[in-house]
C-alpha atoms as a PDB file:
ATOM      1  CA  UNK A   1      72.167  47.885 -23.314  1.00  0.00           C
ATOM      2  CA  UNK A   2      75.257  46.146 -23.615  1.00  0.00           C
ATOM      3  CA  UNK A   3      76.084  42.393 -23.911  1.00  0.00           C
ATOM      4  CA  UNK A   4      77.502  40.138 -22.190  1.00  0.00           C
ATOM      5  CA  UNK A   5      80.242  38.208 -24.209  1.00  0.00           C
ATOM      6  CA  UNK A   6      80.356  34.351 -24.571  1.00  0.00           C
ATOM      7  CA  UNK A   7      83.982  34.204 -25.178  1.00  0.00           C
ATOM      8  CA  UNK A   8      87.292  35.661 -23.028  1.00  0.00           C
ATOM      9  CA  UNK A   9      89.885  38.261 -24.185  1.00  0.00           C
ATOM     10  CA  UNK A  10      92.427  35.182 -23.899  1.00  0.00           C
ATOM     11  CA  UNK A  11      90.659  33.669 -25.929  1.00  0.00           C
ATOM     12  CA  UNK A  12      90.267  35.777 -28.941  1.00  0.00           C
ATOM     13  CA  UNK A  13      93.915  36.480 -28.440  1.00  0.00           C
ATOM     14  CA  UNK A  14      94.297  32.631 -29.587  1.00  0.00           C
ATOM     15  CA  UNK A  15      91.934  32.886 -32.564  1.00  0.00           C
ATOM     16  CA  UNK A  16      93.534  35.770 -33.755  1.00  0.00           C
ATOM     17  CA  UNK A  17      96.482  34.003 -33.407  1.00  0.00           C
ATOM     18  CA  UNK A  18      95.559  31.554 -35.383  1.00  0.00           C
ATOM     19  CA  UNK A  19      93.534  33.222 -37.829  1.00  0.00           C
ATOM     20  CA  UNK A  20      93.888  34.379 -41.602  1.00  0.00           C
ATOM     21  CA  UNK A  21      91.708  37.181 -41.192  1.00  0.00           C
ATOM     22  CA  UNK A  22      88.205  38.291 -39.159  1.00  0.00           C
ATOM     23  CA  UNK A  23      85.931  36.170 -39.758  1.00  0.00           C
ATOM     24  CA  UNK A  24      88.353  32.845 -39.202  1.00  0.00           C
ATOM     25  CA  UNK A  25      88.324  34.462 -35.472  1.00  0.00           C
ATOM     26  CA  UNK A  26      84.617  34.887 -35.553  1.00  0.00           C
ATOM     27  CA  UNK A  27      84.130  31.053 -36.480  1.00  0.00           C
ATOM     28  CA  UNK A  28      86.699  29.882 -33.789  1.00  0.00           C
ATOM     29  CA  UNK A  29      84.956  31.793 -31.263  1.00  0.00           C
ATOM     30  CA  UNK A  30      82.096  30.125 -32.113  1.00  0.00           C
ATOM     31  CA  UNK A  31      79.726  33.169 -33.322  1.00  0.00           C
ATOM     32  CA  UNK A  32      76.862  33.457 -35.976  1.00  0.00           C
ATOM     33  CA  UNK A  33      78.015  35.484 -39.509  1.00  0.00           C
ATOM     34  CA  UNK A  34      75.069  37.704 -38.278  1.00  0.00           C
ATOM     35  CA  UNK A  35      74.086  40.184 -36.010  1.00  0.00           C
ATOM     36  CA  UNK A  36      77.552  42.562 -36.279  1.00  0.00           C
ATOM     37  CA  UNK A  37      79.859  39.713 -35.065  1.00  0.00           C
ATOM     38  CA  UNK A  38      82.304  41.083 -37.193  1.00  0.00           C
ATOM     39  CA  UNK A  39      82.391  44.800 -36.595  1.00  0.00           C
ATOM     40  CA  UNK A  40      82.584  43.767 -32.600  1.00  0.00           C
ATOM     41  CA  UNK A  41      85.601  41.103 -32.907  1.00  0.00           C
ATOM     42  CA  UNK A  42      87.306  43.721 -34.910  1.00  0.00           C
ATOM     43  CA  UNK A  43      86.570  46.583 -32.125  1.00  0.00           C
ATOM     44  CA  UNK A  44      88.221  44.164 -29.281  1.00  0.00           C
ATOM     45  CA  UNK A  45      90.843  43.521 -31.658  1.00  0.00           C
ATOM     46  CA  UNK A  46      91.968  46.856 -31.954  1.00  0.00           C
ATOM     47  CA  UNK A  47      90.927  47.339 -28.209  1.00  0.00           C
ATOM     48  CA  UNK A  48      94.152  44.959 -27.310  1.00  0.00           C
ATOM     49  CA  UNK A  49      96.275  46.014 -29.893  1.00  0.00           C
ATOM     50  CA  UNK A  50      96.497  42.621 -31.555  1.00  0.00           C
ATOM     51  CA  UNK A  51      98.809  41.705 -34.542  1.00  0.00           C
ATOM     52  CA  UNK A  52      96.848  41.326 -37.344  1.00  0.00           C
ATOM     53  CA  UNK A  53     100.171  41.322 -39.633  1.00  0.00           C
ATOM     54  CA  UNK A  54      99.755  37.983 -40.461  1.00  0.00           C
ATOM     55  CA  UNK A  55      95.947  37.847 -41.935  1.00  0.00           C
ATOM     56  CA  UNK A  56      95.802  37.245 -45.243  1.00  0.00           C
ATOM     57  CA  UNK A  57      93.081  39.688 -46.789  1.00  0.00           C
ATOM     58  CA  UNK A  58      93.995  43.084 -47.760  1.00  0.00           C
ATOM     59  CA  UNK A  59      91.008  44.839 -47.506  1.00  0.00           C
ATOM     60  CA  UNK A  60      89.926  43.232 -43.975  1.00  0.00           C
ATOM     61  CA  UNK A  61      93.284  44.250 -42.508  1.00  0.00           C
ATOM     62  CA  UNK A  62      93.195  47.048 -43.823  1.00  0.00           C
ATOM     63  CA  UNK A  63      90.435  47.870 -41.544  1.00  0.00           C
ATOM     64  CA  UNK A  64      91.635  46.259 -38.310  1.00  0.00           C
ATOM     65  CA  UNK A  65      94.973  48.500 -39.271  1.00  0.00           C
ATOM     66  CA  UNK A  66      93.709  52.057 -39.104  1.00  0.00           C
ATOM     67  CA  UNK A  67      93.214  53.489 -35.730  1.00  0.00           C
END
């Protein structure tokens, strides 16, 4: 069953934008630090081929890098 999303791909192209890593994007969109929030921003991230280069953690971007 899939879920409908409470926030648009424009804009987690902003939060991204003006993030320092994952879950700065996950707080701007306005979601709970539960529940996989993370693992599905990440997914769409990599779905639009978002720059990441700029976040800040290593190990997070690491993950959003691979493909």
């Amino acid at each position: 069953m899939s879920r409908t999303r409470s926030w648009t791909d424009e804009a987690l192209c902003a939060a991204v934008e003006h993030s320092t890593d994952v879950m700065g994007v996950v707080t701007a969109l306005g979601l709970r630090f539960a529940g996989g929030s993370h693992g599905t921003v990440k997914k769409h991230v990599q779905r639009l081929g978002l720059d990441t280069s700029h976040f800040t953690n290593a190990r997070r971007v690491q993950g959003l890098r691979q493909s």
